[in-house]
C-alpha atoms as a PDB file:
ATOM      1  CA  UNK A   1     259.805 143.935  -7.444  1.00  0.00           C
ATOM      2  CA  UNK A   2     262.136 141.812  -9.642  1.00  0.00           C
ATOM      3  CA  UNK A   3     262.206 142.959 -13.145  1.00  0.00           C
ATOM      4  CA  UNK A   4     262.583 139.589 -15.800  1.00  0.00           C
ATOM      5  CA  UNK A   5     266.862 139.865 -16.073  1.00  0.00           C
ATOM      6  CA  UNK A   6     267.141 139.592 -12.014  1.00  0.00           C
ATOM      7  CA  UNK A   7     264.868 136.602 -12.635  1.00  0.00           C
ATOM      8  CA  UNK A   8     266.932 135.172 -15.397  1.00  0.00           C
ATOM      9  CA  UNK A   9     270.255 135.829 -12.975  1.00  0.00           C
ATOM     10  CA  UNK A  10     268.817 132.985 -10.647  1.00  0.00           C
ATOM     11  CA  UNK A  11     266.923 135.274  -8.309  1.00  0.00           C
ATOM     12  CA  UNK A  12     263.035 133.933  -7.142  1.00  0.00           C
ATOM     13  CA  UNK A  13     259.972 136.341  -7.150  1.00  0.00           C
ATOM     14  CA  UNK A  14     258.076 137.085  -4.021  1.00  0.00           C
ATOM     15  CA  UNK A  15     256.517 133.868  -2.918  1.00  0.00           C
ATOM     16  CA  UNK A  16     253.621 132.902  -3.491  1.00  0.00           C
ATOM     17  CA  UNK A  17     250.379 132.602  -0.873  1.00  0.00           C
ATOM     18  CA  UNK A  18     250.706 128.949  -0.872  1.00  0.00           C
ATOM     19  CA  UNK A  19     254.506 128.953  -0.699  1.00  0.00           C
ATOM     20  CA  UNK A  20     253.711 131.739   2.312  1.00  0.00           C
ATOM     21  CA  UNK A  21     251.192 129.398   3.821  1.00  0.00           C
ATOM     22  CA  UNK A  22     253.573 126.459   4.387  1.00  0.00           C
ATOM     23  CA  UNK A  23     255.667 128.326   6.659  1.00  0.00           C
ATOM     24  CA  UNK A  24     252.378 129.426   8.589  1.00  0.00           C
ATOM     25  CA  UNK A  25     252.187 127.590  12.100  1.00  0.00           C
ATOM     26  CA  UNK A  26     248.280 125.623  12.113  1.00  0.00           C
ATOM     27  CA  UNK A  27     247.925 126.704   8.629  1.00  0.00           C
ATOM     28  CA  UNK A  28     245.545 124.083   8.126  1.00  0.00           C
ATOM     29  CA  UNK A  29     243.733 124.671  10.962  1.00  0.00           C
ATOM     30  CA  UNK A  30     243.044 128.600  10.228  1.00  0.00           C
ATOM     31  CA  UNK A  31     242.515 127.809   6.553  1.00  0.00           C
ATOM     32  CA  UNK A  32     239.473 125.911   7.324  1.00  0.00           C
ATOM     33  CA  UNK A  33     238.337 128.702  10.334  1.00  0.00           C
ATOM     34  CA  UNK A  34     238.389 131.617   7.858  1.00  0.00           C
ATOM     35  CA  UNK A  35     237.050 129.303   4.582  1.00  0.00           C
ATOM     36  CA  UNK A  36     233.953 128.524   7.122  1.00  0.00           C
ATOM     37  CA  UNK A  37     233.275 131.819   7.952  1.00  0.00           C
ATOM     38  CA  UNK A  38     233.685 133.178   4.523  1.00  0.00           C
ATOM     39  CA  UNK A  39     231.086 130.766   3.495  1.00  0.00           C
ATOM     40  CA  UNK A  40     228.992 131.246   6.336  1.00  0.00           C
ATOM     41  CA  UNK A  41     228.875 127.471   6.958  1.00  0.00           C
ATOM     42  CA  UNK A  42     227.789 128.679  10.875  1.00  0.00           C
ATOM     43  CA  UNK A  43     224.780 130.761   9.040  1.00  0.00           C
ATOM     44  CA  UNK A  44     225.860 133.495  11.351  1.00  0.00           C
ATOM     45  CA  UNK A  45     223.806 137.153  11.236  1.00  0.00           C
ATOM     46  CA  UNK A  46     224.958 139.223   8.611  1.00  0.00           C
ATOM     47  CA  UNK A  47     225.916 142.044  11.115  1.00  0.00           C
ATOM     48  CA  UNK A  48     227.725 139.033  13.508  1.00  0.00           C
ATOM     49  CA  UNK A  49     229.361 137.975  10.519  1.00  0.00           C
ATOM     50  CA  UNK A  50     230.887 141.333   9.047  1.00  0.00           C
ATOM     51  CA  UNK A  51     231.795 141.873  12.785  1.00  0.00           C
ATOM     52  CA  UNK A  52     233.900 138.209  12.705  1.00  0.00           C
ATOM     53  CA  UNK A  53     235.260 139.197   9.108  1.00  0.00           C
ATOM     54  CA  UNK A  54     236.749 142.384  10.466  1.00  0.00           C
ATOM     55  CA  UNK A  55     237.877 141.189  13.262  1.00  0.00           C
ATOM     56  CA  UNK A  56     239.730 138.151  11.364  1.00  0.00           C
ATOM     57  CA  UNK A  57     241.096 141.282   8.441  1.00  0.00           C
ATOM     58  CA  UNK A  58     243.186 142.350  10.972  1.00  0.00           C
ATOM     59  CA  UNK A  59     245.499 139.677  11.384  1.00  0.00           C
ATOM     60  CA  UNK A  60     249.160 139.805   9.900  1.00  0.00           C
ATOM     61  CA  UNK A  61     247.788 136.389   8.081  1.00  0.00           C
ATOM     62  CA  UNK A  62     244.787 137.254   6.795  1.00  0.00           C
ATOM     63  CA  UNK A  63     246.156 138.133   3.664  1.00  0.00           C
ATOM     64  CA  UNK A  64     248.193 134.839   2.948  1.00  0.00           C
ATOM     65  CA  UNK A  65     244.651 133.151   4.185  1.00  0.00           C
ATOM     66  CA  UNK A  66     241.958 135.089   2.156  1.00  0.00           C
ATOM     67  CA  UNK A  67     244.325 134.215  -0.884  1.00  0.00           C
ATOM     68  CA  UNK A  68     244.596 130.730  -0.452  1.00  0.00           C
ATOM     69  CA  UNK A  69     240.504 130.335   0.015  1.00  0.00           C
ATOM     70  CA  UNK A  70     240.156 132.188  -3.418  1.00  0.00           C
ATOM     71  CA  UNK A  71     243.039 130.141  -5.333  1.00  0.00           C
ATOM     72  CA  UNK A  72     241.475 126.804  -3.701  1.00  0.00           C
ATOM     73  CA  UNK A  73     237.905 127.947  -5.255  1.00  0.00           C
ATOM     74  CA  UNK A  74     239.108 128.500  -8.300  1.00  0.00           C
ATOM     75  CA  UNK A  75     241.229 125.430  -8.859  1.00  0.00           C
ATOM     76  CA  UNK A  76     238.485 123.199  -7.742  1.00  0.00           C
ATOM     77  CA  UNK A  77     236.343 124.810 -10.587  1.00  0.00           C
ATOM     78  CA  UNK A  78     239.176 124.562 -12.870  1.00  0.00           C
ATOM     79  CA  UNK A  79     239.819 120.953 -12.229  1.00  0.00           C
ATOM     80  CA  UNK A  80     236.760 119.930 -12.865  1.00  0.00           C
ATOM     81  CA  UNK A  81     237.081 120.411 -16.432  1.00  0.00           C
ATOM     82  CA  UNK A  82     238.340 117.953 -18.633  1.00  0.00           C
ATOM     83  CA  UNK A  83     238.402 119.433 -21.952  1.00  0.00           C
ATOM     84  CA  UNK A  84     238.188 117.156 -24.760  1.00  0.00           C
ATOM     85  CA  UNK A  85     241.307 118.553 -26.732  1.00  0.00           C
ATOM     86  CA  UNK A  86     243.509 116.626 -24.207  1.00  0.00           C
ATOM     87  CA  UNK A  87     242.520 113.368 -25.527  1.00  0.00           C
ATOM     88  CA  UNK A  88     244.179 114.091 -28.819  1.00  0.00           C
ATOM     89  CA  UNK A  89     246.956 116.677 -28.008  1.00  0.00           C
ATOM     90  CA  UNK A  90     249.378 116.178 -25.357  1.00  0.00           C
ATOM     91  CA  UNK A  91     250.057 118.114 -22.369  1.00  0.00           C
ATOM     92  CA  UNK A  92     253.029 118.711 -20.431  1.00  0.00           C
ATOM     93  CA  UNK A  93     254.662 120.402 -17.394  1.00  0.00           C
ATOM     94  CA  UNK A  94     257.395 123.056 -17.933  1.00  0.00           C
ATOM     95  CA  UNK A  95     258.591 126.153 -15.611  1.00  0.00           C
ATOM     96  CA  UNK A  96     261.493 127.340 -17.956  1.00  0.00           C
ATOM     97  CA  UNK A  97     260.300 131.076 -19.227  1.00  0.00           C
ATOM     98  CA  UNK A  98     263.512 131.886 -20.984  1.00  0.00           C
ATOM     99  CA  UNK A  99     263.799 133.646 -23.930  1.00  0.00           C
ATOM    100  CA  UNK A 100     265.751 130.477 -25.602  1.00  0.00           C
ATOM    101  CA  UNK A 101     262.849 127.816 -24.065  1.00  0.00           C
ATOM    102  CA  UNK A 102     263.214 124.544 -22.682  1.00  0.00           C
ATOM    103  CA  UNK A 103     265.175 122.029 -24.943  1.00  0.00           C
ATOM    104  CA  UNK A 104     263.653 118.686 -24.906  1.00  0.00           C
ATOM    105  CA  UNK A 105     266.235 115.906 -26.428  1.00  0.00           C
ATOM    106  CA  UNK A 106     265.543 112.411 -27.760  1.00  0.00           C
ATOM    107  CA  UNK A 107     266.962 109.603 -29.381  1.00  0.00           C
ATOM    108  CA  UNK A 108     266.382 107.093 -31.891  1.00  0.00           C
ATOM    109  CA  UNK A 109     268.469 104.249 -33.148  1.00  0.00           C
ATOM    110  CA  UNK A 110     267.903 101.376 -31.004  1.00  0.00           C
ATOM    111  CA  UNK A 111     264.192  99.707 -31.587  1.00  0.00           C
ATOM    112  CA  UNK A 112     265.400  97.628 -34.419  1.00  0.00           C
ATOM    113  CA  UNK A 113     264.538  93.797 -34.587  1.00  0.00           C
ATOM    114  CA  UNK A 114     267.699  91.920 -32.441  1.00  0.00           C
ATOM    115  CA  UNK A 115     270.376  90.156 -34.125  1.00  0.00           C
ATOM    116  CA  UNK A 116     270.905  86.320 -33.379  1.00  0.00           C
ATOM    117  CA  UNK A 117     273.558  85.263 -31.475  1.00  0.00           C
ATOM    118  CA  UNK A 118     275.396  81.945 -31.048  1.00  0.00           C
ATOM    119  CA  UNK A 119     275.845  80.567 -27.846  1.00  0.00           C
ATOM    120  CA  UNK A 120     278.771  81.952 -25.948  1.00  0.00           C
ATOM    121  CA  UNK A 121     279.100  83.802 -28.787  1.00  0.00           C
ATOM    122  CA  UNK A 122     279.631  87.805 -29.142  1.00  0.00           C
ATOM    123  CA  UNK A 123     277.525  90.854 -29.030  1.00  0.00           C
ATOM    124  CA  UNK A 124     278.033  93.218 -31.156  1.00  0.00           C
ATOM    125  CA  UNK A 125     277.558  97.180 -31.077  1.00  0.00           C
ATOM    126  CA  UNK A 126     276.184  97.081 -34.443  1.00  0.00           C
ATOM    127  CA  UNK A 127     273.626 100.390 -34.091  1.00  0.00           C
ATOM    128  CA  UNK A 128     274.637 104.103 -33.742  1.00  0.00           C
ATOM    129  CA  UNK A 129     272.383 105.823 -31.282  1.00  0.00           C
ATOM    130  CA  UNK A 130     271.009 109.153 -33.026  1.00  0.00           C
ATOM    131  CA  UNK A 131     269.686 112.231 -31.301  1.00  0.00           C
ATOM    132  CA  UNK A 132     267.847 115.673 -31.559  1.00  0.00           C
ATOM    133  CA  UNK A 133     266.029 118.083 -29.528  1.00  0.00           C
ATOM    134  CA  UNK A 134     263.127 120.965 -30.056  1.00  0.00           C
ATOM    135  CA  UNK A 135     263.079 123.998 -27.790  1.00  0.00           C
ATOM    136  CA  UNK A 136     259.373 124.765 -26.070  1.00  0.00           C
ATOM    137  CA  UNK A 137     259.087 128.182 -25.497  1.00  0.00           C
ATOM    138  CA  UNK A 138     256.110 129.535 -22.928  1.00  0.00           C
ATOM    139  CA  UNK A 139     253.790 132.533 -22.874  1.00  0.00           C
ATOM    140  CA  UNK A 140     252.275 134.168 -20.810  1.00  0.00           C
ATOM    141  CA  UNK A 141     248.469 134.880 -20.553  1.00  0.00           C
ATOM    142  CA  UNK A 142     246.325 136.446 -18.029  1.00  0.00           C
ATOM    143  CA  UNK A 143     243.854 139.359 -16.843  1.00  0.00           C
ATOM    144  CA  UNK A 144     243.748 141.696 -13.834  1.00  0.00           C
ATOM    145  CA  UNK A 145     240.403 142.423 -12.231  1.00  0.00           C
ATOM    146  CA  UNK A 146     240.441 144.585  -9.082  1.00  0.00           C
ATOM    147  CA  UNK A 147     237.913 143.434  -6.300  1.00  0.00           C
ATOM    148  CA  UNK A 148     238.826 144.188  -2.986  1.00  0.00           C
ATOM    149  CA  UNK A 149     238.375 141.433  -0.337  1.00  0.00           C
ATOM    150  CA  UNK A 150     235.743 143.780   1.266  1.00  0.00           C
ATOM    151  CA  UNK A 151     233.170 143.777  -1.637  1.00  0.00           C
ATOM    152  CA  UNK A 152     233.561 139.815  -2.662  1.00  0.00           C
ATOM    153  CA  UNK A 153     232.732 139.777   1.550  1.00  0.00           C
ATOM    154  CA  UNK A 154     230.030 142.606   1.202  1.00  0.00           C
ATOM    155  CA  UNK A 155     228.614 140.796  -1.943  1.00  0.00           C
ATOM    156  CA  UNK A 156     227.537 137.483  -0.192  1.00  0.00           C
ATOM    157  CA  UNK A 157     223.882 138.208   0.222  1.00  0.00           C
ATOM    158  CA  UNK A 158     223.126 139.941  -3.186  1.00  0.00           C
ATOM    159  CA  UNK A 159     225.761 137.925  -5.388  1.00  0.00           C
ATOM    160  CA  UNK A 160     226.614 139.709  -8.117  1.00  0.00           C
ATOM    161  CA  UNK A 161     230.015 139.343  -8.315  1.00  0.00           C
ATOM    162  CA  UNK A 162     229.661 135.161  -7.461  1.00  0.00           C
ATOM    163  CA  UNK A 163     230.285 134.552 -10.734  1.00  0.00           C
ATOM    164  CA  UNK A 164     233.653 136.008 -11.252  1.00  0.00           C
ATOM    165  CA  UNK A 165     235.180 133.211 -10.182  1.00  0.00           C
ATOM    166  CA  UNK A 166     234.088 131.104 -12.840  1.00  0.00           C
ATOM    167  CA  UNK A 167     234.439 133.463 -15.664  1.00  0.00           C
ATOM    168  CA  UNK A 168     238.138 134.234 -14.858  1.00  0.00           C
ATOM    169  CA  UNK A 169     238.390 129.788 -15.070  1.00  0.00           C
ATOM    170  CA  UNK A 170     236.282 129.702 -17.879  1.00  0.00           C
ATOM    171  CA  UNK A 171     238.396 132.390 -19.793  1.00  0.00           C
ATOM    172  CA  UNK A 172     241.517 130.003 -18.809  1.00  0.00           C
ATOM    173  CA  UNK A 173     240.021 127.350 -20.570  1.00  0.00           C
ATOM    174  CA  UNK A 174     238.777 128.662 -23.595  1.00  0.00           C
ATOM    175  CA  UNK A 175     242.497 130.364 -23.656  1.00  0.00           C
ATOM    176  CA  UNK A 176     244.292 127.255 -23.270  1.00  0.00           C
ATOM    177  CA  UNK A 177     241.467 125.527 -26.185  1.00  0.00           C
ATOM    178  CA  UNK A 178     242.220 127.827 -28.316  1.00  0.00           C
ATOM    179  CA  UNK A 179     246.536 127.613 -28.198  1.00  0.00           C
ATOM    180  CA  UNK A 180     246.213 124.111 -27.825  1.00  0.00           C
ATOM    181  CA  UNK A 181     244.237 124.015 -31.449  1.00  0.00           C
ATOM    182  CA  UNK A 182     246.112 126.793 -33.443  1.00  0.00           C
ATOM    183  CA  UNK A 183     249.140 124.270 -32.941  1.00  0.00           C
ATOM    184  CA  UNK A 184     247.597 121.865 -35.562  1.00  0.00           C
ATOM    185  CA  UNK A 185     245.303 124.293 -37.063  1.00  0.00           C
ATOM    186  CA  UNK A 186     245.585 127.409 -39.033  1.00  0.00           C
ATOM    187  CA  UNK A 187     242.853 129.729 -40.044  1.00  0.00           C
ATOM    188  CA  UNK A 188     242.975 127.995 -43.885  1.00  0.00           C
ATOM    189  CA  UNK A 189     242.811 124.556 -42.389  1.00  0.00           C
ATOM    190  CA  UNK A 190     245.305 122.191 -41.015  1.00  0.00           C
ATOM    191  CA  UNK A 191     248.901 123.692 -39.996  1.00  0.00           C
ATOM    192  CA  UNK A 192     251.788 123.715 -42.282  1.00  0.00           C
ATOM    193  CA  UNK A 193     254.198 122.884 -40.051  1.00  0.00           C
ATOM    194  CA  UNK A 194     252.275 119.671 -39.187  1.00  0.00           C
ATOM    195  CA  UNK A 195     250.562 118.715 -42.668  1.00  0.00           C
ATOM    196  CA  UNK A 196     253.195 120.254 -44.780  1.00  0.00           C
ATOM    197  CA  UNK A 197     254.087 118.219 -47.711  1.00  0.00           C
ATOM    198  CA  UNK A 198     256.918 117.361 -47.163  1.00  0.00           C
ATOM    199  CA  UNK A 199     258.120 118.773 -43.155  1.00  0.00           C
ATOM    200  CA  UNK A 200     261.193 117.672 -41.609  1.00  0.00           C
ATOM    201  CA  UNK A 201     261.081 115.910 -38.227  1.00  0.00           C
ATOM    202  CA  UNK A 202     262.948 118.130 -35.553  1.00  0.00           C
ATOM    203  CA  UNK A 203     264.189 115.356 -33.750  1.00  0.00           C
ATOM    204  CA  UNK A 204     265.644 113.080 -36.268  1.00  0.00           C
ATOM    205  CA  UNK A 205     265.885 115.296 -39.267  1.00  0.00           C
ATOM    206  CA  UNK A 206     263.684 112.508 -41.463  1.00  0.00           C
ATOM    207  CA  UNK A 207     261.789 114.092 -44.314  1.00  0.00           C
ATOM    208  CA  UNK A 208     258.058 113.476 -44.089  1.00  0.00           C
ATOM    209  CA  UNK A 209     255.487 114.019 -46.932  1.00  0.00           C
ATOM    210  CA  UNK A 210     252.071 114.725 -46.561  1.00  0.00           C
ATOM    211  CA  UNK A 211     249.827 112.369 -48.541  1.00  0.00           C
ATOM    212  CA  UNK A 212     247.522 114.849 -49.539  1.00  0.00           C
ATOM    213  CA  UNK A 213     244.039 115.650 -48.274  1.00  0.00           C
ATOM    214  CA  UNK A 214     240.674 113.348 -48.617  1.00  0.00           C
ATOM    215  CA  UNK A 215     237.211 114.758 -47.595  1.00  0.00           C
ATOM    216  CA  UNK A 216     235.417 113.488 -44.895  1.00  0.00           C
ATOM    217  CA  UNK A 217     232.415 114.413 -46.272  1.00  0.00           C
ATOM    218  CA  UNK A 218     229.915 113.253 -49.229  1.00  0.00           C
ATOM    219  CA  UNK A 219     229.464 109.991 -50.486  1.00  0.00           C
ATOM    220  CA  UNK A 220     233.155 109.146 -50.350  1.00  0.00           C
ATOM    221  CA  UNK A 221     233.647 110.134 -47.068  1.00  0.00           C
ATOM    222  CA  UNK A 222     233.838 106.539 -45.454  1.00  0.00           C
ATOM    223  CA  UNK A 223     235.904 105.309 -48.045  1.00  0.00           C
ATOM    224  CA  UNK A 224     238.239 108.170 -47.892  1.00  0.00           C
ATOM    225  CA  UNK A 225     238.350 107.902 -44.117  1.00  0.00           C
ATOM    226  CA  UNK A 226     239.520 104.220 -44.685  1.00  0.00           C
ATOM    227  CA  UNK A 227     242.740 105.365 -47.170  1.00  0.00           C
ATOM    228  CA  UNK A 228     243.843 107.640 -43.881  1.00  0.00           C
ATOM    229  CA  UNK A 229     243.769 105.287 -41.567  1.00  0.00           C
ATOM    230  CA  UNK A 230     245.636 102.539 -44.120  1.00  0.00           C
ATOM    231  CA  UNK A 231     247.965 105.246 -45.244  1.00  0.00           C
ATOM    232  CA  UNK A 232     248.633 105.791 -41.563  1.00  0.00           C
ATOM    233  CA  UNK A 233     249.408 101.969 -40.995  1.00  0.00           C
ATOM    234  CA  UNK A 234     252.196 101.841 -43.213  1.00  0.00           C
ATOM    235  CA  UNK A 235     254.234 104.310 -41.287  1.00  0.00           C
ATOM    236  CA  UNK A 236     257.258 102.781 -40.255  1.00  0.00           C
ATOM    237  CA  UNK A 237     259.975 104.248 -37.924  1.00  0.00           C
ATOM    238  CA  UNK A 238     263.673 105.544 -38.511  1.00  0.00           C
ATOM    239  CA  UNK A 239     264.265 101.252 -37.447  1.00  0.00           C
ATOM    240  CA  UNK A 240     261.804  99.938 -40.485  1.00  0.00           C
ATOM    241  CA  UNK A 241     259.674  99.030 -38.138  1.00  0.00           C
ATOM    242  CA  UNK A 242     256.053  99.116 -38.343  1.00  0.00           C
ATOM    243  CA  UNK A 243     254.343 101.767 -35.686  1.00  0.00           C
ATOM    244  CA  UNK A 244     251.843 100.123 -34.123  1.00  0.00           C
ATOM    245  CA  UNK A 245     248.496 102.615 -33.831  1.00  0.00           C
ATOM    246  CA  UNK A 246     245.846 101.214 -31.173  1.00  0.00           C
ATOM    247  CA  UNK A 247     243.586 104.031 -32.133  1.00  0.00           C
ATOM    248  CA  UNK A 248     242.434 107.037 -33.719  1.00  0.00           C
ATOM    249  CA  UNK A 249     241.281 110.286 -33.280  1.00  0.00           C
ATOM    250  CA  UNK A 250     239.144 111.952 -35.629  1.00  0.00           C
ATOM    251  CA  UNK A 251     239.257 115.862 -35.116  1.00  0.00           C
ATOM    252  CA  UNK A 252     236.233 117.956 -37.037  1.00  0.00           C
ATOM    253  CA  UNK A 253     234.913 121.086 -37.075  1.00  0.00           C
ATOM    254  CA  UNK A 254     231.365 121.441 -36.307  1.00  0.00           C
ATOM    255  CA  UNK A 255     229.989 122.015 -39.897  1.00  0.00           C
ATOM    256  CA  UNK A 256     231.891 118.090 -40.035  1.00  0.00           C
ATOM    257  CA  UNK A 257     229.818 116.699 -37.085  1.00  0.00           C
ATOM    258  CA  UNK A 258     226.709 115.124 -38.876  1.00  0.00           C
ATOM    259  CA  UNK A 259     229.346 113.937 -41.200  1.00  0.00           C
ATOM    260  CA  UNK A 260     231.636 111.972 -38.735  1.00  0.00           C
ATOM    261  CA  UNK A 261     228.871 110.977 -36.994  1.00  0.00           C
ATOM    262  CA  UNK A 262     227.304 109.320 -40.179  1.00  0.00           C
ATOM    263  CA  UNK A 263     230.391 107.370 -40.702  1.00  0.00           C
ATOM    264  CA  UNK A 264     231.649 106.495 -37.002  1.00  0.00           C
ATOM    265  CA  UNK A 265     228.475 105.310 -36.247  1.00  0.00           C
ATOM    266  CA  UNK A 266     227.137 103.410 -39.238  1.00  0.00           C
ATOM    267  CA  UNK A 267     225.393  99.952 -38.559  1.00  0.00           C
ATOM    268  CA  UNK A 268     227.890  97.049 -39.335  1.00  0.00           C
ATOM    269  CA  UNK A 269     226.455  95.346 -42.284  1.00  0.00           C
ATOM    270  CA  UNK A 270     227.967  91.105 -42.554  1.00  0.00           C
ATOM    271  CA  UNK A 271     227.099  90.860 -45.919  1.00  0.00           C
ATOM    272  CA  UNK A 272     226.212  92.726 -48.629  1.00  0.00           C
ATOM    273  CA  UNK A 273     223.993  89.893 -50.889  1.00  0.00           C
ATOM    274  CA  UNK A 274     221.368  92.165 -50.748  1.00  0.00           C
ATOM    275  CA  UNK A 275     223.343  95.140 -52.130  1.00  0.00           C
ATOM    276  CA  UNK A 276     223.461  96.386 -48.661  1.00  0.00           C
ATOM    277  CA  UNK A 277     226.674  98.169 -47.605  1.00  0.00           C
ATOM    278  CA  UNK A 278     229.029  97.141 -45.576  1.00  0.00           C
ATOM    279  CA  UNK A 279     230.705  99.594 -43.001  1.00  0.00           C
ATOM    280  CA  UNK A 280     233.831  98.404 -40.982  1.00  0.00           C
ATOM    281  CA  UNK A 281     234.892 101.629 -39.975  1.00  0.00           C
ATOM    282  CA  UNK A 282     233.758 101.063 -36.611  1.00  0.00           C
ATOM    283  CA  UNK A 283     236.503  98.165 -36.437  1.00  0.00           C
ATOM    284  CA  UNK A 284     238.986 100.529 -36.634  1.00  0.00           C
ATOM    285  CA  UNK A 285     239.538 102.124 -32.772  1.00  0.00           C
ATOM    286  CA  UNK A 286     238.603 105.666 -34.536  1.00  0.00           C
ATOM    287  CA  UNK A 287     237.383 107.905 -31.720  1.00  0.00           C
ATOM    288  CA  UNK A 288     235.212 111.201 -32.831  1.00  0.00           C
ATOM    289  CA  UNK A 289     236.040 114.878 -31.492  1.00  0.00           C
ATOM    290  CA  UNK A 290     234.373 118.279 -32.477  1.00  0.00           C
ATOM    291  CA  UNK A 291     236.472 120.951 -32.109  1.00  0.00           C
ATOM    292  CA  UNK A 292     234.824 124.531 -32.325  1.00  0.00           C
ATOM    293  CA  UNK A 293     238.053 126.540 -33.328  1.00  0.00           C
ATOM    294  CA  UNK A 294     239.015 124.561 -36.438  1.00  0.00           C
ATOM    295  CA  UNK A 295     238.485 126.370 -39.292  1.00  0.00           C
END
């Protein structure tokens, strides 16, 4: 086994089962053999079926096969869930795990309005392109649970370990909920270095200042709700340049539900002659989220 600085010199771990199984002549082919009889898709005798399974564990590839019918299960029950915290926090590949992280670069400089020119006339370099770049560091996270192949196979008729599978996904989800929210969240509300007042923008160095916080809820709520998304329409890039928003999230904790839900969903009122009031926050593209870990 490779200990983490013979990984960091350039050397590769043992492959994986489904780098093994590429190299496997009629992988396919015995993939789908073995999956069927795990399943018992032929609704074979128990004792015909342990005598097949036995049989099939004695093969040099059962191993690389058995693993790649348990990593298929579990990433078809792991794809299957969309959380909703991707809509509103984005998501990225990355396969850097050094120490120092991944360093992602970007630069600004160049989205400002066009300068006229002449015919035949000259263009000029008139804009410096800036840069800067954050480092993303990964973690690791995961769990051991020892089940031999024998009992999951044993376990088919009675079931109680069917379930594993989807705990050990579930646990992967809630896992990746959770990091994915204490990014903008901390346990005394919204994260500091996000919603400090003011933060400093890692790419371009800009100073940015927090405008404070308005409640969501009470009898001000839709009003307040309003400021925020104004406030938010006056941002302008390192250019001047307005940034254009299409739309909104609106992230709440659950004690916040009945509260967004009040004002996202209000009936649109065209006139208020009758002393009626008028809601036009559902003009404004503002999409609703509950998020269970926010403080």
């Amino acid at each position: 086994m490779l200990n983490i600085l013979e990984i960091l010199e350039g050397k590769v771990l043992d492959p994986s089962v489904r780098d093994q199984a590429r190299i496997m002549p009629d992988f396919e082919e015995k993939f789908d053999k073995l999956q069927a009889l795990i399943l018992n898709e032929q609704r074979y005798s128990s004792h015909y079926r342990k005598y097949l399974l036995q049989e099939a564990s004695t093969t040099s590839d059962f191993p690389i096969l058995f693993g790649n019918v348990l990593e298929r299960q579990l990433l078809a029950k792991y794809t299957l869930a969309k959380p909703d915290w991707r809509s509103y926090i984005g998501v990225g590949t990355q396969k850097d795990f050094r120490a120092s992280g991944q360093e992602i670069i970007g630069i600004f400089g160049l989205r400002g309005r066009l300068p006229k020119v002449v015919v035949r006339g000259e263009y000029k370099q008139d804009k410096e392109v800036g840069e800067g770049k954050v480092s993303i560091r990964l973690s690791n996270f995961g769990r051991l649970f020892g089940l031999a192949w024998q009992t999951i196979l044993a376990d088919h008729e009675l079931g109680a370990f069917k379930g594993v599978g989807g705990d050990l996904v579930e646990a992967a989800l809630v896992t990746e909920f959770f990091e994915a929210t204490s990014l903008i969240a901390a346990a005394a509300g919204p994260h500091a270095s996000l919603y400090g007042a003011p933060i400093t923008h890692p790419i371009d160095g800009a100073s940015v200042t927090n405008k404070g916080t308005l409640k969501l809820s009470g009898a001000s709520g839709a009003a307040n709700l309003g400021t925020t998304v104004s406030l938010m329409r006056q941002q302008v890039d390192t250019d001047g340049n307005p940034i254009m928003i299409v739309g909104f999230e609106l992230v709440v904790p659950p004690t916040l539900e009945i509260d967004m839900l009040k004002i996202l969903r209000a009936i649109s009122v065209p006139s208020d002659t009758e002393g009626r009031a008028i809601s036009v926050i559902r003009q404004m593209s503002i999409t609703g989220h509950v998020n269970e870990y926010l403080p």
